[in-house]
Protein backbone atom coordinates (compact mmCIF):
# COMPACT_ATOMS: atom_id res chain seq x y z
CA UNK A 1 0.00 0.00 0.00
CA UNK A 2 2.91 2.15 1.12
CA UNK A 3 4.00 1.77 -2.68
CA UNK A 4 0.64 2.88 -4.06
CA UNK A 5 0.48 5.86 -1.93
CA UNK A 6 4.01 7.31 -2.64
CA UNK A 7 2.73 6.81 -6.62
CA UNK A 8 -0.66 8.25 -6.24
CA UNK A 9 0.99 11.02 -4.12
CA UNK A 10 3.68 11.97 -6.84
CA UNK A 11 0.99 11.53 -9.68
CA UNK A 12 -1.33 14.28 -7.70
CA UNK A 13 1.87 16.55 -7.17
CA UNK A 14 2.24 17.13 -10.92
CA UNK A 15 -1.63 17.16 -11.09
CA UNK A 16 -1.21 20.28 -8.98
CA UNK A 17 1.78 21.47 -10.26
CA UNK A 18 0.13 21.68 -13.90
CA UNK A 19 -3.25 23.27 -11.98
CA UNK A 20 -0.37 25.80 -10.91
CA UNK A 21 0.10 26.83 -14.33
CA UNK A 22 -3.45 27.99 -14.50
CA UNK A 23 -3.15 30.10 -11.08
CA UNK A 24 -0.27 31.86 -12.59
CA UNK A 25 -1.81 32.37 -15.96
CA UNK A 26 -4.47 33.42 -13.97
CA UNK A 27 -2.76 36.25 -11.60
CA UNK A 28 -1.39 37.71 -14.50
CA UNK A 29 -4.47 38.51 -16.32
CA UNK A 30 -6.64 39.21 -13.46
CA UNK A 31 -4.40 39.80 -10.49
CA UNK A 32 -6.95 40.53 -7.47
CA UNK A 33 -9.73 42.30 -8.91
CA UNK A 34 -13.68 42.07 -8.79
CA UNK A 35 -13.98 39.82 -11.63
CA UNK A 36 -12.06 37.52 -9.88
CA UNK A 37 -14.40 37.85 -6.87
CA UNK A 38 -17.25 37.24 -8.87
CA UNK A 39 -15.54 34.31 -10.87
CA UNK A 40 -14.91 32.49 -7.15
CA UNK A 41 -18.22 33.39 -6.21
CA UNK A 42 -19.60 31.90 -9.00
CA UNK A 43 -17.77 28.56 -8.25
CA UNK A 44 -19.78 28.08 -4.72
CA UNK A 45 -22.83 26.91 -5.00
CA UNK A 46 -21.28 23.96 -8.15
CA UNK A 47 -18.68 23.16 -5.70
CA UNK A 48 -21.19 23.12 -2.34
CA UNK A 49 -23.98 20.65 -4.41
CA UNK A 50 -21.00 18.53 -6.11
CA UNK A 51 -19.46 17.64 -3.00
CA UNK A 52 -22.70 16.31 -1.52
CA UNK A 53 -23.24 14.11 -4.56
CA UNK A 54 -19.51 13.09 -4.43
CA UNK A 55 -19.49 12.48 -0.54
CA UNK A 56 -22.73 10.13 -0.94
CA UNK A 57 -20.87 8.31 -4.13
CA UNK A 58 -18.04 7.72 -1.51
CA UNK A 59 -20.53 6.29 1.49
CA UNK A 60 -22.42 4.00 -0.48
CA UNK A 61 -20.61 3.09 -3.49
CA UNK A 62 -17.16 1.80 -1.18
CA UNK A 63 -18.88 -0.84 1.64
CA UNK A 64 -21.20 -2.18 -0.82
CA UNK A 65 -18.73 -2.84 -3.73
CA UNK A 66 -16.21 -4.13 -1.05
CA UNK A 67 -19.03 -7.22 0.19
CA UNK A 68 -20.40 -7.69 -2.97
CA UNK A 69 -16.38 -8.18 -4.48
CA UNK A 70 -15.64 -10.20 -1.01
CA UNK A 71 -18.43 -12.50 -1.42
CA UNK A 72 -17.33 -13.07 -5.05
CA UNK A 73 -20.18 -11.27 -6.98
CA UNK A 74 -17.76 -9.35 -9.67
CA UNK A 75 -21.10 -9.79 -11.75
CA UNK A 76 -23.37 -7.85 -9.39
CA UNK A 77 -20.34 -5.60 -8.26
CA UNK A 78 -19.81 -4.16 -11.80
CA UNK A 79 -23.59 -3.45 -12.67
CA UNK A 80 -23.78 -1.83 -9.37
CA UNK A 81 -20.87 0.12 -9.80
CA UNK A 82 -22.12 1.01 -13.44
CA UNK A 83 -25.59 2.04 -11.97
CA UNK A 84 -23.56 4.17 -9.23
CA UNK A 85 -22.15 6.15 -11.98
CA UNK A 86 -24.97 7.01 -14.57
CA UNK A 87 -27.19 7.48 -11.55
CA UNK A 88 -24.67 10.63 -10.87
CA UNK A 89 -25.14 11.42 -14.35
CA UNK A 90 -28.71 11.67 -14.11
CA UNK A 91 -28.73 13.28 -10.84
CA UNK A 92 -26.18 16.33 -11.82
CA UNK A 93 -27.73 17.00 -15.11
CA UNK A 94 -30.97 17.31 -13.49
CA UNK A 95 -30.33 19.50 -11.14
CA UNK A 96 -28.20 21.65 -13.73
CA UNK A 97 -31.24 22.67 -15.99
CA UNK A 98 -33.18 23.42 -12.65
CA UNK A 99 -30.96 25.96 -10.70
CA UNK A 100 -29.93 27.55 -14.46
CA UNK A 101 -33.47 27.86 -15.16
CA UNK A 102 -34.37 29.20 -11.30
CA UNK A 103 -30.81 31.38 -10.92
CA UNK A 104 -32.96 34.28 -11.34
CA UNK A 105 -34.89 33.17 -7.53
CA UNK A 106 -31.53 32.31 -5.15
CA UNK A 107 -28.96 34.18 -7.42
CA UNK A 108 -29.36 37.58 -5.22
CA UNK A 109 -28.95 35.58 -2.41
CA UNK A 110 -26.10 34.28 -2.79
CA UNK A 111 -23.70 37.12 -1.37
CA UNK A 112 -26.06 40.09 -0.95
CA UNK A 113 -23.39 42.39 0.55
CA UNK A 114 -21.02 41.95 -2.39
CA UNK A 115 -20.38 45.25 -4.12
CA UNK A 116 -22.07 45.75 -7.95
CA UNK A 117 -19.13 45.08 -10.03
CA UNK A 118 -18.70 41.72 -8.40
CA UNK A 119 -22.44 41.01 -8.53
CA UNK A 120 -22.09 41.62 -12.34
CA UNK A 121 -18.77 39.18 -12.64
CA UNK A 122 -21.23 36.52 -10.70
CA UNK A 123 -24.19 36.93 -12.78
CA UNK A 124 -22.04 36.15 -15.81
CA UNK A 125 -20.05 33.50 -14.71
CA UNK A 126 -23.03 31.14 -12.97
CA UNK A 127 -23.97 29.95 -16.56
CA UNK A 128 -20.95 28.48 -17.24
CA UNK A 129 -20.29 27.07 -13.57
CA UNK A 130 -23.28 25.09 -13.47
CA UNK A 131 -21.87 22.17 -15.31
CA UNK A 132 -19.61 21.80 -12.44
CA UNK A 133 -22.84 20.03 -10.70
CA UNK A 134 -22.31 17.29 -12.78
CA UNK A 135 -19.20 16.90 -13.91
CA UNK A 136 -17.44 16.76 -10.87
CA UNK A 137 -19.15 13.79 -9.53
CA UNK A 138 -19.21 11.79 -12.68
CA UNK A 139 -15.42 12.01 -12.68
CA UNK A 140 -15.16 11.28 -9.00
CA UNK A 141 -16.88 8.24 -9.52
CA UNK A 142 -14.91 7.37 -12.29
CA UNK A 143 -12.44 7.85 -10.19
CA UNK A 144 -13.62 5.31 -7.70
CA UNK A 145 -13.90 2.59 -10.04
CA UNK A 146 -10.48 2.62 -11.71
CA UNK A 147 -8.70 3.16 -8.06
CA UNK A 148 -10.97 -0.40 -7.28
CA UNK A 149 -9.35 -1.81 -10.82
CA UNK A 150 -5.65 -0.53 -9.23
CA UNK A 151 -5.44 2.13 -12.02
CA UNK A 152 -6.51 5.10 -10.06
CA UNK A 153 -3.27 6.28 -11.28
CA UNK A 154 -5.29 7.43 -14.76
CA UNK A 155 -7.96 9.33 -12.61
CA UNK A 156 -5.35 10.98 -10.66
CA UNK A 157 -3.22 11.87 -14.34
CA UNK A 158 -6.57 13.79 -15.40
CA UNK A 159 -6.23 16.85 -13.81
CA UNK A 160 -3.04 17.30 -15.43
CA UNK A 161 -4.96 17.39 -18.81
CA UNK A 162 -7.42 19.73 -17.06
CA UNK A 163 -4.90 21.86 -16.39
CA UNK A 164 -3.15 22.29 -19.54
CA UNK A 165 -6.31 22.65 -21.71
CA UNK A 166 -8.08 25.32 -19.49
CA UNK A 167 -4.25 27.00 -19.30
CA UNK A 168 -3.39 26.60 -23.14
CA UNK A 169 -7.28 28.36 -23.14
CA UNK A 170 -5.98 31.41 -20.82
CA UNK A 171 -2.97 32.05 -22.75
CA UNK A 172 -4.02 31.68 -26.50
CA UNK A 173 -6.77 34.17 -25.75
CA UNK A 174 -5.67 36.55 -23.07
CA UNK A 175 -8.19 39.53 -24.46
CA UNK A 176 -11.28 37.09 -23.78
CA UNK A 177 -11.43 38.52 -20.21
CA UNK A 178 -13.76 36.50 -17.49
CA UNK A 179 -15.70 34.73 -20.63
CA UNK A 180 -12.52 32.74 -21.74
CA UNK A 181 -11.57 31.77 -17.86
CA UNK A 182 -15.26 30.58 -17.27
CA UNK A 183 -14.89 28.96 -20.78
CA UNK A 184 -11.32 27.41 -19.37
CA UNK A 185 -13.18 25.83 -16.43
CA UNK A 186 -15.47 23.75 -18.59
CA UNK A 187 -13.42 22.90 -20.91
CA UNK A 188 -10.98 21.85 -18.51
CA UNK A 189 -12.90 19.89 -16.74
CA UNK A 190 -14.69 18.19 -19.76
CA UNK A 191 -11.05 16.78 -21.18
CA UNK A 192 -10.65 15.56 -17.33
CA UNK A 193 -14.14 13.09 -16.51
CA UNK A 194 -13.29 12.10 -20.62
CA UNK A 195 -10.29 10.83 -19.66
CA UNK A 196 -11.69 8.69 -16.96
CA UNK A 197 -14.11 7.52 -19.04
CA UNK A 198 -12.23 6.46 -21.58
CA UNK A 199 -9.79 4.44 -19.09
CA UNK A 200 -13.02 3.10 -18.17
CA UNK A 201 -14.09 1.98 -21.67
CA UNK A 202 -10.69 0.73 -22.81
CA UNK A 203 -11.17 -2.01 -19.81
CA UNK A 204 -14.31 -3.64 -21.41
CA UNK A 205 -15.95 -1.85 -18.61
CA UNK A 206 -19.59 -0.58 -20.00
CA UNK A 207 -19.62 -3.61 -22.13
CA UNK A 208 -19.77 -6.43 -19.42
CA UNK A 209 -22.36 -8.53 -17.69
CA UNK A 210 -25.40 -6.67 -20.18
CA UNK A 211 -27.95 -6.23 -17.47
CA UNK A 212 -30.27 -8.69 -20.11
CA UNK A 213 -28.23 -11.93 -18.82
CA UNK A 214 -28.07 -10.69 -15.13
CA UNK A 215 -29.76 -11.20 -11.74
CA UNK A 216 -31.63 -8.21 -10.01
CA UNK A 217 -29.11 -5.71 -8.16
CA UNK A 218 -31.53 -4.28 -6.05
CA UNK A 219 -30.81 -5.57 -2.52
CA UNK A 220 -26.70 -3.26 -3.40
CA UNK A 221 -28.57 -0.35 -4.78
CA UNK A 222 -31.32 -0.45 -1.21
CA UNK A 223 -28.24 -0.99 1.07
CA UNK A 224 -26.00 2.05 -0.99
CA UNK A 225 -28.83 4.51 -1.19
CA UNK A 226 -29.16 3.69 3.07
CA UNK A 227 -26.03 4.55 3.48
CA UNK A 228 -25.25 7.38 1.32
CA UNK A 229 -28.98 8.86 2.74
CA UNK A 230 -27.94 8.01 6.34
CA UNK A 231 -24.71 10.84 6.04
CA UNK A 232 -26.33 13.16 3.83
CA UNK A 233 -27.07 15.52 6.57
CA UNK A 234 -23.42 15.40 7.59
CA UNK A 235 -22.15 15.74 3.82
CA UNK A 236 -24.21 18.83 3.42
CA UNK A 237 -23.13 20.01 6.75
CA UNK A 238 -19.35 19.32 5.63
CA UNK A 239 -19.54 21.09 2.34
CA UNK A 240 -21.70 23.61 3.77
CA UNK A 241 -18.89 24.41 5.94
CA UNK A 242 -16.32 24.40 3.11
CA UNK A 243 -18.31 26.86 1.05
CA UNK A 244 -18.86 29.53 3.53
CA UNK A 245 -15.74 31.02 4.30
CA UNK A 246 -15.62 32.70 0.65
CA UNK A 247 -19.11 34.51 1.64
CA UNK A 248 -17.24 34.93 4.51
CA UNK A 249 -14.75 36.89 3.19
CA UNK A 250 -16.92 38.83 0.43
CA UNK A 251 -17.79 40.87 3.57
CA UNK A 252 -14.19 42.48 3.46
CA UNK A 253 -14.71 44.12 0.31
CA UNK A 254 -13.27 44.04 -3.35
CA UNK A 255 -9.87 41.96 -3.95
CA UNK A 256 -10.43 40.07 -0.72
CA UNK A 257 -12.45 37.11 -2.20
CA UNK A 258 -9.60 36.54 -4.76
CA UNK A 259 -6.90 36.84 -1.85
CA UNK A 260 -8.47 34.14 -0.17
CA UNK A 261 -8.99 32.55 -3.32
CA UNK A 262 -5.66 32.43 -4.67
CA UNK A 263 -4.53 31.45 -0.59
CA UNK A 264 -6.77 28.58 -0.73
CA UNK A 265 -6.19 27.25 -3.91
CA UNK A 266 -2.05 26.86 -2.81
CA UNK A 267 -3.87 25.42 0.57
CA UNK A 268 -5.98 22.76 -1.32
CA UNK A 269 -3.31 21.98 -3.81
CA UNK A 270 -1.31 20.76 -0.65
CA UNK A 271 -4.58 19.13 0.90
CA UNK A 272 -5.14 17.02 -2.99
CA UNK A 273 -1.54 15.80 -2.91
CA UNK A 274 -1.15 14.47 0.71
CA UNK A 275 -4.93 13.70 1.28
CA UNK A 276 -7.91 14.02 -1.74
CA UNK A 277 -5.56 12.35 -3.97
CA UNK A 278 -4.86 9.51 -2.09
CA UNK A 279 -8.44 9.48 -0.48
CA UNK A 280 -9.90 6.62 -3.25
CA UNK A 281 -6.81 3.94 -2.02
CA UNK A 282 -7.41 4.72 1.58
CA UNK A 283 -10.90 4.00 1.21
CA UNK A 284 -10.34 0.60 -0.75
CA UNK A 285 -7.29 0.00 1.97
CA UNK A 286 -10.31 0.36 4.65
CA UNK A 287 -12.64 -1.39 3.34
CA UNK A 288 -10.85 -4.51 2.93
CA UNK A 289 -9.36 -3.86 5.94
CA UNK A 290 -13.13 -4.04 8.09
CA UNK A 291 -14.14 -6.33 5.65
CA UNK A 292 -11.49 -8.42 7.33
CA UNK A 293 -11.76 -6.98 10.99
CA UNK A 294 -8.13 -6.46 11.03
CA UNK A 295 -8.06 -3.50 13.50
CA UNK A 296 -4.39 -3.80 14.39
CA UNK A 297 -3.74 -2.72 10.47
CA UNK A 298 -5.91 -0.06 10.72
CA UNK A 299 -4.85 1.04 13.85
CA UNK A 300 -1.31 1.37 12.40
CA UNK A 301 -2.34 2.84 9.02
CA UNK A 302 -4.08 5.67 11.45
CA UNK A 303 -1.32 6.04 13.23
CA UNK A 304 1.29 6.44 10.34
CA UNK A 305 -1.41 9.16 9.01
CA UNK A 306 -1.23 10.94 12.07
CA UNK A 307 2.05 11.42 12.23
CA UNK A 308 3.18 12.21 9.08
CA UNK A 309 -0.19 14.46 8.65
CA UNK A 310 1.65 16.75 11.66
CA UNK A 311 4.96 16.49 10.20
CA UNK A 312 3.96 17.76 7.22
CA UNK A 313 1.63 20.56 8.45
CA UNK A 314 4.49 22.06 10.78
CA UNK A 315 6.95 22.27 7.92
CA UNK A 316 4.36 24.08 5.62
CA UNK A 317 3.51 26.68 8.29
CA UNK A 318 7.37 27.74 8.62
CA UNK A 319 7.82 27.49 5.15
CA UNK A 320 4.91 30.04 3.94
CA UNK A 321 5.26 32.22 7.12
CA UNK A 322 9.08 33.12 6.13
CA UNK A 323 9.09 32.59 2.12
CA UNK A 324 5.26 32.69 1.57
CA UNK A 325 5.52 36.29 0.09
CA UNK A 326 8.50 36.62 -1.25
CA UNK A 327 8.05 33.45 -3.00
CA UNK A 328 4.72 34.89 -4.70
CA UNK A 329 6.04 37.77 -5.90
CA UNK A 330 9.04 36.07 -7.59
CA UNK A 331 6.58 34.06 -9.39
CA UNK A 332 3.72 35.70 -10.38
CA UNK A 333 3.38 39.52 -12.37
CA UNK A 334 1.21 41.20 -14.54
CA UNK A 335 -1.47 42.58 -12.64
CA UNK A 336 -0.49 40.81 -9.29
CA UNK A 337 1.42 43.22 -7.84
CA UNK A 338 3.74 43.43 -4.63
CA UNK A 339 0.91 44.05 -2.62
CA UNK A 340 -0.95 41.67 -3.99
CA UNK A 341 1.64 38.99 -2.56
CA UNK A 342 1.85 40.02 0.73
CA UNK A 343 -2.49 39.99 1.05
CA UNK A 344 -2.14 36.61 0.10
CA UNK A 345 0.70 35.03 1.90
CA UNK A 346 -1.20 36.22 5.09
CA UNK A 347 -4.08 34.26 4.04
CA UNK A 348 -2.02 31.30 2.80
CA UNK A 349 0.00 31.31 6.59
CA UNK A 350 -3.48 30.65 8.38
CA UNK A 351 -4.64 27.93 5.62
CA UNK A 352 -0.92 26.12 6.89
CA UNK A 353 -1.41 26.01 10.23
CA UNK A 354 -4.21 24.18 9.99
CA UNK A 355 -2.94 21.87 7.05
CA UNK A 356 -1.75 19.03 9.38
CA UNK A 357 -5.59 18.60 10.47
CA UNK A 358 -7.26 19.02 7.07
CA UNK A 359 -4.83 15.74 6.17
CA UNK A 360 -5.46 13.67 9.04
CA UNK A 361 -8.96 14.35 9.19
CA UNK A 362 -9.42 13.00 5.15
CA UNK A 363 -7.62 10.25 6.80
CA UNK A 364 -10.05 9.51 9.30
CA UNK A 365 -12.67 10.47 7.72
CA UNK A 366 -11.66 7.40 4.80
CA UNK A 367 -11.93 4.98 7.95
CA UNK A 368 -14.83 6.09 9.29
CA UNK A 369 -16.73 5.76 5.22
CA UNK A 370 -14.93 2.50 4.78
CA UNK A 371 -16.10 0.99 7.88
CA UNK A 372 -20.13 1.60 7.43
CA UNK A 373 -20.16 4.15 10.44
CA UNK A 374 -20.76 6.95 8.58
CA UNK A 375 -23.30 8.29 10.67
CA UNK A 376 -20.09 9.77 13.05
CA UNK A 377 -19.75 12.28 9.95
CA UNK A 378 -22.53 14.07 11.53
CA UNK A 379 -21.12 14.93 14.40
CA UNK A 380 -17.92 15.92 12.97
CA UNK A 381 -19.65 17.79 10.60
CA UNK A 382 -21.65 19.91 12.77
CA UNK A 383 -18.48 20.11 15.02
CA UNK A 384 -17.05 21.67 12.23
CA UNK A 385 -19.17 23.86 11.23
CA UNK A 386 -20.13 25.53 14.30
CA UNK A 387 -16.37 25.69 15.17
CA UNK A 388 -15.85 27.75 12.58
CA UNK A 389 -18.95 30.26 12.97
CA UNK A 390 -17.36 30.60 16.38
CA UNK A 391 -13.88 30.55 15.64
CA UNK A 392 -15.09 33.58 13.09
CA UNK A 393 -16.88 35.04 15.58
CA UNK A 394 -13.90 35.44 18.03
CA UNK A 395 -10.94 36.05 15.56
CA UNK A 396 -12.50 38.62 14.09
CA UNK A 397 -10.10 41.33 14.95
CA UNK A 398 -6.99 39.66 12.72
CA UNK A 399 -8.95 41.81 10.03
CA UNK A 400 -9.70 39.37 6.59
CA UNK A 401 -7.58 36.78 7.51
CA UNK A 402 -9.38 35.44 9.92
CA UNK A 403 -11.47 33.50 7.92
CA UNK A 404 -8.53 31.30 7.04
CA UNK A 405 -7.32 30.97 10.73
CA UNK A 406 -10.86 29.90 11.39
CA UNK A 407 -11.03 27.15 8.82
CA UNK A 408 -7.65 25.95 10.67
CA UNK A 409 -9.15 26.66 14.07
CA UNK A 410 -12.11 24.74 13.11
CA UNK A 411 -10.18 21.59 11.56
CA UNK A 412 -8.27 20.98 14.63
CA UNK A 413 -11.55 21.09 16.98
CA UNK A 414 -12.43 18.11 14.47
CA UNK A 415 -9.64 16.39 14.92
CA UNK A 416 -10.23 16.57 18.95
CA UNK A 417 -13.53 14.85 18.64
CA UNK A 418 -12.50 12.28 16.65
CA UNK A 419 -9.44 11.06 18.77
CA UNK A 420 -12.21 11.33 21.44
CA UNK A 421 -14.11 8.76 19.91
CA UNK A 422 -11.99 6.59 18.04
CA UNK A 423 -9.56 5.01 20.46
CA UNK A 424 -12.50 3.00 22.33
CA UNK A 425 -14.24 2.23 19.27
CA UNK A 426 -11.33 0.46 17.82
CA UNK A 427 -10.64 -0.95 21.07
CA UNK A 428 -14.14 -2.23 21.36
CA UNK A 429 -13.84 -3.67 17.53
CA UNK A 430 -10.81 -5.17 18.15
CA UNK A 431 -11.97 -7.10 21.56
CA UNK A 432 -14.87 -8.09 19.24
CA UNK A 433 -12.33 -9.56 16.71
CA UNK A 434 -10.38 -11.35 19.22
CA UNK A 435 -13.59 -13.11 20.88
CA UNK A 436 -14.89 -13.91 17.47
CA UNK A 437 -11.72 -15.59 16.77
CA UNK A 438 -11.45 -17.50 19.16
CA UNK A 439 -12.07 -21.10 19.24
């Protein structure tokens, strides 16, 4: 596993590193301005109703596949799996034609206080951000399915095509303005769930086990929809939480939004490669791992996570706190100026701190998915969430940054409650194990 991890790890790093391109491309034309606000605002809602349907792909699609595959039903495990994923289809196109046709009804919602210029970039932009709804999902469960075939290394390559495309996009047609970056986006992300696909197809993949020739797979599809149903108050709860602090921050005025914006996306590049990237072959690792009721594996695979989750976020903290800035404006120009560097790095510092517990919690997180205890997401979800209300509440005085230090804040208050919970749990599993094995 150690092997796959390291690979999957590297592949996401270039991933990033390519996605890089297009924040650099991106700074240059646009530096922090209130297009850019609007663009990121634009990108919330997609991002908050893709992660739900992503999250409930992960909780049901995982501990189903993993019995059906244990018990030897590849038949019933690839038509469910192939359901899984036009079901997402269905689902995101659906609800696509139904918030573009009703945009005009929670559009002014969305960030009232924002100022009219980036109301305008918004109102432009949501068209082409819509999409997002469906695509993402459909390539996260595409995803899924190749890690479960060991070539997740394919779904984790995509990006990099993303990348390039939406960047190639950016630089070919720098006069296009906010219309060729929300053009970018799409297109991007079209060449990225194609490439999935087509890894998909090349396998034989939508041609096997024709559903004519095939037992019923409703009993899978019952227990997946339970499951996925069971967290979908705490996935909503988790992405809710992920897509406020750039309302948040819209309070601050212009150029703040695209601070935190260009902050975060360094943040999650660093949270994809040592976490999100690798989240698809923890969650198999898990799975087979309950599936077995080997606890004392899991106990060390939690353990190795926890450490090097710390180790890592204490060397990205000192890192952006002392070259964070200057490193910014040696790399970046055009419209993102000097100043522009320092607003950000200050953002970016607060996003590190709390980088350690963003990777540990994916970790945990994986376990608690893979295990079929997903209901614990609600808790940690609502944990979460209020944390950070408070945690914005009371760092208020750091001025626009403390949105970031509250996303950190409100990680590590996760991170407390689950070490609260999951020593005796895995205690109690393992005594379970132990009685169960013995004679």
């Amino acid at each position: 596993m150690r092997r796959q991890l390291i690979a999957v790890s590297l592949i996401t790093a270039v991933a990033q590193l390519a996605a890089f391109v297009k924040v650099w491309v991106t700074a240059r034309l646009f530096g922090i301005s209130a297009e850019l606000d609007g663009y990121n605002l634009a990108l919330v809602m997609p991002t908050f109703i893709s992660g739900i349907l992503s999250g409930m792909v992960q909780s049901g699609l995982f501990p189903v596949r993993a019995r059906l595959a244990a018990q030897g039903n590849e038949e019933q495990a690839v038509r469910f799996e192939r359901l899984v994923l036009w079901g997402m289809a269905v689902i995101g196109i659906l609800l696509v034609f139904g918030l573009f046709l009703s945009r005009s009804l929670w559009l002014p919602w969305l960030v009232p206080s924002a100022t009219p210029a980036v109301q305008k970039a918004l109102t432009f932009v949501i068209p082409f951000s819509l999409p997002l709804i469906a695509l993402n999902p459909i390539g996260d469960a595409a995803g899924y399915i190749l890690a479960m075939r060991n070539r997740y290394w394919i779904a984790a390559s995509a990006p990099i095509g993303n990348a390039l495309v939406s960047s190639a996009l950016l630089l070919a047609w720098p006069s296009g303005g906010l219309l060729c970056l929300a053009l970018s986006t799409i297109l991007g992300l079209l060449i990225q769930v194609g490439i999935c696909l087509i890894a998909l197809a090349q396998t034989g993949y939508f041609h096997r086990y024709p559903q004519s020739v095939t037992p019923p797979i409703g009993s899978p599809v019952k227990e997946a929809a339970k499951l996925s149903l069971w967290v979908l108050p705490a996935i909503a709860i988790l992405n809710l939480a992920a897509s406020l602090p750039p309302i948040l921050v819209g309070t601050y005025g212009e150029g703040a939004v695209s601070a935190f914006g260009y902050a975060n996306r360094l943040h999650q590049a660093a949270v994809q490669i040592f976490a999100v990237g690798i989240a698809p072959v923890l969650l198999a690792r898990f799975a087979a791992l309950s599936a077995a009721r080997d606890f004392a594996a899991i106990r060390l695979v939690l353990a190795q996570g926890a450490v090097w989750s710390l180790v890592i976020g204490a060397l990205a903290s000192v890192a952006v706190l002392f070259l964070g800035a200057p490193f910014l404006s040696s790399v970046f120009s055009g419209r993102f100026d000097e100043l522009a560097a320092v607003r950000v790095a200050d953002h970016w510092f607060w996003f590190s701190v709390g980088l350690g517990f963003f990777i540990f919690g994916g970790v945990l997180a994986r376990f608690w998915q893979a295990s079929g205890r997903s209901a614990l997401l609600m808790l940690f979800a609502i944990v979460q969430c209020l944390s950070l209300l408070a945690s914005f509440s009371l760092l208020a005085p750091l001025g626009e940054v403390a949105v970031a230090a509250s996303v950190s804040a409100s990680a590590f208050v996760t991170i407390v409650v689950n070490l609260m919970l999951l020593p005796q749990r895995l205690r109690v599993s393992s005594r379970e194990s132990t009685a169960t094995a013995a004679p």
